[in-house]
N, C-alpha and C. Protein backbone atom coordinates (compact mmCIF):
# COMPACT_ATOMS: atom_id res chain seq x y z
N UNK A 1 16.59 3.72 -9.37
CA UNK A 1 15.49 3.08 -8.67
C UNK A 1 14.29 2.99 -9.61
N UNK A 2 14.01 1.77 -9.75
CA UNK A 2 12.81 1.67 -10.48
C UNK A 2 11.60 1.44 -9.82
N UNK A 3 10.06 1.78 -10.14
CA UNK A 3 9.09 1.37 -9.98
C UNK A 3 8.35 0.03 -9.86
N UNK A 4 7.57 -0.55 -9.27
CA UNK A 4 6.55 -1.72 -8.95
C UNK A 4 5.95 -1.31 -9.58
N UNK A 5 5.45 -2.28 -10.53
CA UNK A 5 3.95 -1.89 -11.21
C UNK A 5 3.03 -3.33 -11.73
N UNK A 6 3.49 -4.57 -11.21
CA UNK A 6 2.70 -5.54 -11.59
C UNK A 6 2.16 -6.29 -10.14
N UNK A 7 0.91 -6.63 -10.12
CA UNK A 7 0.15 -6.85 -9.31
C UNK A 7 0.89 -7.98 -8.19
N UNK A 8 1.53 -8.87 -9.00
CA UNK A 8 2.14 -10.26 -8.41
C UNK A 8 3.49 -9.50 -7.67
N UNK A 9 4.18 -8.64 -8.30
CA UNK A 9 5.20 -8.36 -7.12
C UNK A 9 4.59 -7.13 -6.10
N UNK A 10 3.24 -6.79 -6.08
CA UNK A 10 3.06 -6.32 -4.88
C UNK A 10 2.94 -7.39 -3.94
N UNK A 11 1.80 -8.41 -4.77
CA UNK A 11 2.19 -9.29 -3.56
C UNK A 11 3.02 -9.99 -3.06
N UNK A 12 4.21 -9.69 -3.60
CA UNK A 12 4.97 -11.17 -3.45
C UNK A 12 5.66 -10.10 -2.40
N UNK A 13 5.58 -8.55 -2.13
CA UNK A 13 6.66 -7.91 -1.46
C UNK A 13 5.23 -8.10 -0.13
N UNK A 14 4.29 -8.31 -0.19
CA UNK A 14 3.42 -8.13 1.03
C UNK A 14 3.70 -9.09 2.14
N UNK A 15 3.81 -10.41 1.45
CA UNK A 15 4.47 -11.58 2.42
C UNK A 15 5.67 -11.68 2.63
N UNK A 16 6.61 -10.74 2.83
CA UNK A 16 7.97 -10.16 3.48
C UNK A 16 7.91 -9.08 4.37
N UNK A 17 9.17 -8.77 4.69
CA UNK A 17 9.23 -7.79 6.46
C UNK A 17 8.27 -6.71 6.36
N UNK A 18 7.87 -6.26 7.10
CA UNK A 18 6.92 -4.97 7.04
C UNK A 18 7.33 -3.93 8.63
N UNK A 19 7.68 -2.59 8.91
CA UNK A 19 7.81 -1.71 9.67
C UNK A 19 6.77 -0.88 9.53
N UNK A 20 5.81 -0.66 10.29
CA UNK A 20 5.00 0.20 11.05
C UNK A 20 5.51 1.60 11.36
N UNK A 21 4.60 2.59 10.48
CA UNK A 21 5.23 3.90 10.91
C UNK A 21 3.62 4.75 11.37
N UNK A 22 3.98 6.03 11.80
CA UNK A 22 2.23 6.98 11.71
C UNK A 22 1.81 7.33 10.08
N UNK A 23 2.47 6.83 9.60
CA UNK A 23 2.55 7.83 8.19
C UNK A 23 2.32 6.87 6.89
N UNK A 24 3.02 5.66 7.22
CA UNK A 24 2.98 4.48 6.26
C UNK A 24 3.27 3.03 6.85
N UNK A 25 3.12 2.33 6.27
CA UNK A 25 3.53 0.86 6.25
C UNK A 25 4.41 0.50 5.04
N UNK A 26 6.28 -0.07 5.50
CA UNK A 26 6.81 0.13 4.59
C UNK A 26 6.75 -1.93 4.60
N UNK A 27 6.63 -2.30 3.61
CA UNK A 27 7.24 -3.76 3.12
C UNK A 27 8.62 -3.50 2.37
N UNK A 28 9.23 -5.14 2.69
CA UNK A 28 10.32 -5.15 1.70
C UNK A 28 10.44 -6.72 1.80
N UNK A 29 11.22 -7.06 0.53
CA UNK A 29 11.31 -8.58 0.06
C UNK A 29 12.65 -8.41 -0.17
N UNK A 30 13.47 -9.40 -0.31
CA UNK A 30 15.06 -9.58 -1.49
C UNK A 30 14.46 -10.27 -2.12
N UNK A 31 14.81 -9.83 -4.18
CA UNK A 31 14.82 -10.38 -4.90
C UNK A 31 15.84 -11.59 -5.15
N UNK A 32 15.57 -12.44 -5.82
CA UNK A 32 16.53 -13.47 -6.34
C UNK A 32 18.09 -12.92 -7.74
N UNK A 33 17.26 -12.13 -8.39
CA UNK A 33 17.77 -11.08 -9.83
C UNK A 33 19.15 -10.45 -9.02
N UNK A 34 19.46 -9.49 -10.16
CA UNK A 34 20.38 -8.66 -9.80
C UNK A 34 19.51 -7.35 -10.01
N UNK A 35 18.52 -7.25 -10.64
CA UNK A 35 17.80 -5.76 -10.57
C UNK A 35 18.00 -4.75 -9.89
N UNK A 36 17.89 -3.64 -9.65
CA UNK A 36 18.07 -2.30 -9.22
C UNK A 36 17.06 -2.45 -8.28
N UNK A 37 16.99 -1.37 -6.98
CA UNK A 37 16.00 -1.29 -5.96
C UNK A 37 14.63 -1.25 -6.96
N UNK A 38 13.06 -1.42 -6.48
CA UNK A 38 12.31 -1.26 -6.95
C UNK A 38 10.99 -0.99 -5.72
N UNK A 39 10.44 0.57 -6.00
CA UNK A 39 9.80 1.03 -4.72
C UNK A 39 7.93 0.96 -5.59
N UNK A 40 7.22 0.55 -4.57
CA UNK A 40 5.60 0.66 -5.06
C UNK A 40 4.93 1.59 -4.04
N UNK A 41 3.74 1.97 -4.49
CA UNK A 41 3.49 2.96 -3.58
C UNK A 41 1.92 2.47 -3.64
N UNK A 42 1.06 2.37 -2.26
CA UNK A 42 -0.34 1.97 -2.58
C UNK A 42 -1.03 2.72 -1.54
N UNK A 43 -2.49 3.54 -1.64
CA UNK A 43 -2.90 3.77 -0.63
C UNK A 43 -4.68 3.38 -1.16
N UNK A 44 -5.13 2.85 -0.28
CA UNK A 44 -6.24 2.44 0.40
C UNK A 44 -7.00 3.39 0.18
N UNK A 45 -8.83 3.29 -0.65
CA UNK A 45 -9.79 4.21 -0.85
C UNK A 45 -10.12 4.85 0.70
N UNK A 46 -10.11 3.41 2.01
CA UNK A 46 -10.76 4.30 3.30
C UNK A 46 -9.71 5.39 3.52
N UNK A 47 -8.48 5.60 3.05
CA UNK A 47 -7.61 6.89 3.72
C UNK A 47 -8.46 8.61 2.67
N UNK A 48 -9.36 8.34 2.59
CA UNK A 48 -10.22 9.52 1.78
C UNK A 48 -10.59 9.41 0.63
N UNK A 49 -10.35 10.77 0.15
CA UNK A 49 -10.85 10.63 -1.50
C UNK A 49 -9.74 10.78 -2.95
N UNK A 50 -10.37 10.67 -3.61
CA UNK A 50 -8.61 10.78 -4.66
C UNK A 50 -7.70 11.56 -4.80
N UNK A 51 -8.24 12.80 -4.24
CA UNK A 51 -7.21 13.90 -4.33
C UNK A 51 -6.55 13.61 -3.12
N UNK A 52 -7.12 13.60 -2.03
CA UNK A 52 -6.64 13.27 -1.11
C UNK A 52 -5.03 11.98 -0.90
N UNK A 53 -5.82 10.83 -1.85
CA UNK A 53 -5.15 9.47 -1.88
C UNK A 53 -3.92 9.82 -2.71
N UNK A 54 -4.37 10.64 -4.07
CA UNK A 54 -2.66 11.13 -4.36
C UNK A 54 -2.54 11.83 -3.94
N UNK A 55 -2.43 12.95 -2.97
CA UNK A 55 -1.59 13.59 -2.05
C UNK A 55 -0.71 12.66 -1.05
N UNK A 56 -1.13 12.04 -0.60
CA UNK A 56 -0.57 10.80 -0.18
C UNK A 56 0.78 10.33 -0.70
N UNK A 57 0.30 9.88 -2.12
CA UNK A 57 1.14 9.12 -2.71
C UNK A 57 2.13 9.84 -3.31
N UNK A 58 1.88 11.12 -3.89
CA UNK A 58 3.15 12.23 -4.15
C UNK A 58 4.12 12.33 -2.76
N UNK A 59 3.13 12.43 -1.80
CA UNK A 59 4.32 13.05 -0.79
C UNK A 59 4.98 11.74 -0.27
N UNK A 60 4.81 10.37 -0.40
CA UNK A 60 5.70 9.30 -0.22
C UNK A 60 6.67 9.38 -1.46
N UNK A 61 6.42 9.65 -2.62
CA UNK A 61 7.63 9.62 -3.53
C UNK A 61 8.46 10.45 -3.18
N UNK A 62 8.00 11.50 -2.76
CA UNK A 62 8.90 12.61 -2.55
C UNK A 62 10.05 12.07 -1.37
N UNK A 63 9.25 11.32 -0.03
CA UNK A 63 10.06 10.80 1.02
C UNK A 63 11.14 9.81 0.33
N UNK A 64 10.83 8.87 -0.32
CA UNK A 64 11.42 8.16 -1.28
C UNK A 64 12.63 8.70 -1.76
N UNK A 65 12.30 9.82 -2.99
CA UNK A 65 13.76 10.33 -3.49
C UNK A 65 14.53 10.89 -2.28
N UNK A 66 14.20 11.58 -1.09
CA UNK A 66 14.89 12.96 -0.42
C UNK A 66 15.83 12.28 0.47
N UNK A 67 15.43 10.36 0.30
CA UNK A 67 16.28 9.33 1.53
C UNK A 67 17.55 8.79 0.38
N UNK A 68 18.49 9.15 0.95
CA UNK A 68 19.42 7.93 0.47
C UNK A 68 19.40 6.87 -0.10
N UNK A 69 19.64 6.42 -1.23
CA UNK A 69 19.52 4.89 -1.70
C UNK A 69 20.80 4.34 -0.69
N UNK A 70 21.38 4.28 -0.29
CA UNK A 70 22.45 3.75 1.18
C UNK A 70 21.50 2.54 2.01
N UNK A 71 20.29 3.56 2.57
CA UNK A 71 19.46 3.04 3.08
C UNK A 71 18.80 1.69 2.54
N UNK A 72 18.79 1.71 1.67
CA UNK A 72 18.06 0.72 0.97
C UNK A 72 19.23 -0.22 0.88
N UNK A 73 18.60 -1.55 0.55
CA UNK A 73 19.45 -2.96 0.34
C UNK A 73 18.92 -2.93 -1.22
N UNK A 74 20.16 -3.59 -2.01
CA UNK A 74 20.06 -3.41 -2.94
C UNK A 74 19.33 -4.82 -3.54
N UNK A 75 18.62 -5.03 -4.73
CA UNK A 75 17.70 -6.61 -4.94
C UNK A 75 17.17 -6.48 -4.16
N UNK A 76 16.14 -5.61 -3.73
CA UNK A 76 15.32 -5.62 -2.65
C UNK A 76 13.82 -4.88 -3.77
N UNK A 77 12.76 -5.26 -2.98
CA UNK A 77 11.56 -4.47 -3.53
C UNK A 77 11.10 -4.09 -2.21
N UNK A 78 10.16 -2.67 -2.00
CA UNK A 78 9.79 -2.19 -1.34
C UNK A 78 8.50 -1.38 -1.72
N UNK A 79 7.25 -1.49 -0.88
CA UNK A 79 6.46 -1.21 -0.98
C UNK A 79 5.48 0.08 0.04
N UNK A 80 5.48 0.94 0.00
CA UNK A 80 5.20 2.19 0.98
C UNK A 80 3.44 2.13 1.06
N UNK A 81 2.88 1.58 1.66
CA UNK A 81 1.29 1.71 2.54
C UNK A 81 1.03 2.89 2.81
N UNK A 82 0.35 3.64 2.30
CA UNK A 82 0.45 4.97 2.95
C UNK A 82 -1.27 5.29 3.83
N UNK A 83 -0.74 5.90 4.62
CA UNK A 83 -2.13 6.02 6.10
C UNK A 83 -2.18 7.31 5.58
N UNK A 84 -3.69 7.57 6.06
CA UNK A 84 -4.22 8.84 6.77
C UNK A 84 -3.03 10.44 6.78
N UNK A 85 -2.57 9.60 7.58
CA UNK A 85 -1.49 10.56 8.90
C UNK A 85 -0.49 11.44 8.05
N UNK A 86 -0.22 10.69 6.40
CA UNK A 86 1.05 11.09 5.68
C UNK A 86 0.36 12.67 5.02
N UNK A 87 -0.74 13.16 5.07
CA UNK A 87 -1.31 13.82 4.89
C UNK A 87 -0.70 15.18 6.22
N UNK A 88 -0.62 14.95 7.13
CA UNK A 88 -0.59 16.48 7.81
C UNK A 88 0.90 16.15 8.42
N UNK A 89 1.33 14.76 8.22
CA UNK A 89 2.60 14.70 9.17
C UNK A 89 3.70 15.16 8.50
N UNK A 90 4.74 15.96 9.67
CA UNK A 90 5.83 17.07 9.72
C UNK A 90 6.61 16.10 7.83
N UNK A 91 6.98 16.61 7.01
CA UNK A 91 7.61 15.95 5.93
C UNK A 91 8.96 15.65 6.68
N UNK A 92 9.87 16.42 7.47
CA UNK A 92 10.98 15.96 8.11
C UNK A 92 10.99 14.69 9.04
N UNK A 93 9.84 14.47 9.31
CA UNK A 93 9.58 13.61 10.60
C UNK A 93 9.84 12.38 9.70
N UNK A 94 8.79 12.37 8.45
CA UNK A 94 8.71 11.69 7.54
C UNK A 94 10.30 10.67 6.83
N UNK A 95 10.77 11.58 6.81
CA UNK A 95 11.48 10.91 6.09
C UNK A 95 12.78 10.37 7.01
N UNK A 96 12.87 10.79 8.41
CA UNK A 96 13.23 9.99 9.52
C UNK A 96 12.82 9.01 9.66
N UNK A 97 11.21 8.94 9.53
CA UNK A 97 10.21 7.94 9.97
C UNK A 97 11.06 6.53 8.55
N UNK A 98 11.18 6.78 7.55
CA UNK A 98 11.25 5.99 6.63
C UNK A 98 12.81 5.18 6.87
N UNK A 99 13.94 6.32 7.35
CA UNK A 99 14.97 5.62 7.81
C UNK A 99 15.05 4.49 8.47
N UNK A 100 14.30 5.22 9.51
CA UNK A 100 14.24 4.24 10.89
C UNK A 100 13.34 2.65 10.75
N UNK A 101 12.56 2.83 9.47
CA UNK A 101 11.68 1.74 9.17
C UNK A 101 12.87 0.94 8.35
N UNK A 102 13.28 1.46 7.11
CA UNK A 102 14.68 0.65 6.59
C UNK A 102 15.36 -0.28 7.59
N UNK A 103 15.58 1.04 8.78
CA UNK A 103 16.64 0.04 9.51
C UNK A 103 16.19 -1.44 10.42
N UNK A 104 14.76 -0.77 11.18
CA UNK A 104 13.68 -2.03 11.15
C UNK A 104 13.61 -3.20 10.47
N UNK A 105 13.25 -3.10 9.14
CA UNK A 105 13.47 -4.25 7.76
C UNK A 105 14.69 -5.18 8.32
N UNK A 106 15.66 -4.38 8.43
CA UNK A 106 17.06 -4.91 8.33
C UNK A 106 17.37 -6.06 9.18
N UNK A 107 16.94 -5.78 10.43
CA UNK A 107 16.96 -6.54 11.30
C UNK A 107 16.80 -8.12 11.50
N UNK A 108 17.70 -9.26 12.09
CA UNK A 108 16.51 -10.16 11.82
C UNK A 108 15.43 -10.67 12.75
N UNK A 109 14.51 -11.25 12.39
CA UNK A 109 13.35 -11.45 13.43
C UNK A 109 13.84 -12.31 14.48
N UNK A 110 13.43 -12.23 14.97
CA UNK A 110 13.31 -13.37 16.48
C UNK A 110 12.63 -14.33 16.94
N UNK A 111 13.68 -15.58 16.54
CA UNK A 111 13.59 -16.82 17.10
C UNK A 111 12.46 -17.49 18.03
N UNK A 112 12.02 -18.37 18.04
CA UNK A 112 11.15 -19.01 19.05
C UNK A 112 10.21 -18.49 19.46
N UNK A 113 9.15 -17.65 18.42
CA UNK A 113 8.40 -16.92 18.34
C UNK A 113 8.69 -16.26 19.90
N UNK A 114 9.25 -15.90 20.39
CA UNK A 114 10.34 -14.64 21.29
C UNK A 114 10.11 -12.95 20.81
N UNK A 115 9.03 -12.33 21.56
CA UNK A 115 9.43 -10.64 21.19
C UNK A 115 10.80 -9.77 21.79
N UNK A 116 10.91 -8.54 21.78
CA UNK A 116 11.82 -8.02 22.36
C UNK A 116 12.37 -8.34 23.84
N UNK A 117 11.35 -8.99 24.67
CA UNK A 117 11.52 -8.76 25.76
C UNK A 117 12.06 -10.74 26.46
N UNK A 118 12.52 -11.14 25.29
CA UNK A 118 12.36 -12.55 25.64
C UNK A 118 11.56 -12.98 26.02
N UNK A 119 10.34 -12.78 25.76
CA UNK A 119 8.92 -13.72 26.45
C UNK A 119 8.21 -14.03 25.16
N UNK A 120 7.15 -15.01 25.30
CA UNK A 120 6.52 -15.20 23.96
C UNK A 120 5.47 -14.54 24.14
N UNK A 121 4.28 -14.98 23.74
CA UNK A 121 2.95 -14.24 23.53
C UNK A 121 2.48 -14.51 24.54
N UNK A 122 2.22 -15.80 25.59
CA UNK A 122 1.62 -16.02 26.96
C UNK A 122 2.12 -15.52 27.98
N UNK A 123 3.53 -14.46 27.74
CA UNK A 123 4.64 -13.70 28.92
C UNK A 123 5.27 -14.83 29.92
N UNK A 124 5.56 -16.18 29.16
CA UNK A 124 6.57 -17.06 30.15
C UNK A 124 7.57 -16.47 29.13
N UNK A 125 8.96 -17.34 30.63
CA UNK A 125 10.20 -16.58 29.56
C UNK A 125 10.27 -17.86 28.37
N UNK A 126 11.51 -17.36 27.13
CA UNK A 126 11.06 -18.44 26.49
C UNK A 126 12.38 -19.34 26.46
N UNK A 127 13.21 -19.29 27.62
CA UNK A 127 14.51 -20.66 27.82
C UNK A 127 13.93 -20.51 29.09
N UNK A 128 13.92 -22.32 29.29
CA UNK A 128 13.22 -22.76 30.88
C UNK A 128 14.21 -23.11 31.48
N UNK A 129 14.24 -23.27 32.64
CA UNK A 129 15.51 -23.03 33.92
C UNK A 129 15.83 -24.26 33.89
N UNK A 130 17.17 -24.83 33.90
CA UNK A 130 17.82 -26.02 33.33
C UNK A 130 17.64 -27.31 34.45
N UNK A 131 17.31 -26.53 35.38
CA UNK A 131 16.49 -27.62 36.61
C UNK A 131 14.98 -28.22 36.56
N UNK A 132 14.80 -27.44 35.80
CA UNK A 132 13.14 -27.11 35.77
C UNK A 132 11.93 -26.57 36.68
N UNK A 133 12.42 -26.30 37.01
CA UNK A 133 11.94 -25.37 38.28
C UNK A 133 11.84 -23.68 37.84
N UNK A 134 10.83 -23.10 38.20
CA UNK A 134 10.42 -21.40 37.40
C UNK A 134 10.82 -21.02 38.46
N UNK A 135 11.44 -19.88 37.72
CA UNK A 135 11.79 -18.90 38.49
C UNK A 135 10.49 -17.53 39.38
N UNK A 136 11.25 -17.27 40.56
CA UNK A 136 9.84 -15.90 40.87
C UNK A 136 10.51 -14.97 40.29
């Protein structure tokens, strides 16, 4: 597993999937290459001060190595956001938390701007009744 370290593939992994955790914000892109996984790690001056910010960022590498490369898709880049929270949260929780975000990534999104619940953002459903007539 190699490192991110040029500015353009952070961004280029920012405008791809992203999973929401308490602890981090993980991105991931597929590369076009055959390259090896490649993980970046960034945290934000408001999450404190520097010691603080690499504490942070050590203890995401650490989540990093202690997960399976399995987990990971391979030609993929991935980028770990790290919050506040990665600071006092359980390290076991952690690196559940990172699974479960992988498996998130994985997924694919949903159609017809459609959330989980088949409704869109205004809560109609989003296939209309073939009569046309709404349902109660």
């Amino acid at each position: 597993m190699d490192r991110l370290r040029q500015r353009a593939d952070f961004l280029a992994v920012a405008n791809g999937a992203r999973a929401n955790t308490a602890a981090f914000v993980l991105q991931g892109r597929r590369r076009d290459d055959q390259g090896p996984i490649r993980v970046g790690y960034t945290v934000t001056k408001k999450n404190g001060t520097a010691t603080e910010r690499n504490r942070i960022r050590r203890r995401l590498r650490e989540v990093i190595r202690r997960v399976d490369a399995v987990f990971m898709r391979p030609h993929h880049d991935y980028v770990l956001v790290g919050r506040r929270d990665a600071l006092t949260r359980d390290f076991a929780t952690m690196i559940d938390d990172l699974r479960s975000a992988l498996r998130r990534l994985d997924r694919p999104a949903p159609k017809n701007g459609t959330n989980k619940t088949g409704t869109n953002k205004a809560g109609n459903k989003s296939a209309p009744n073939p009569n046309g007539m709404t349902r109660p």
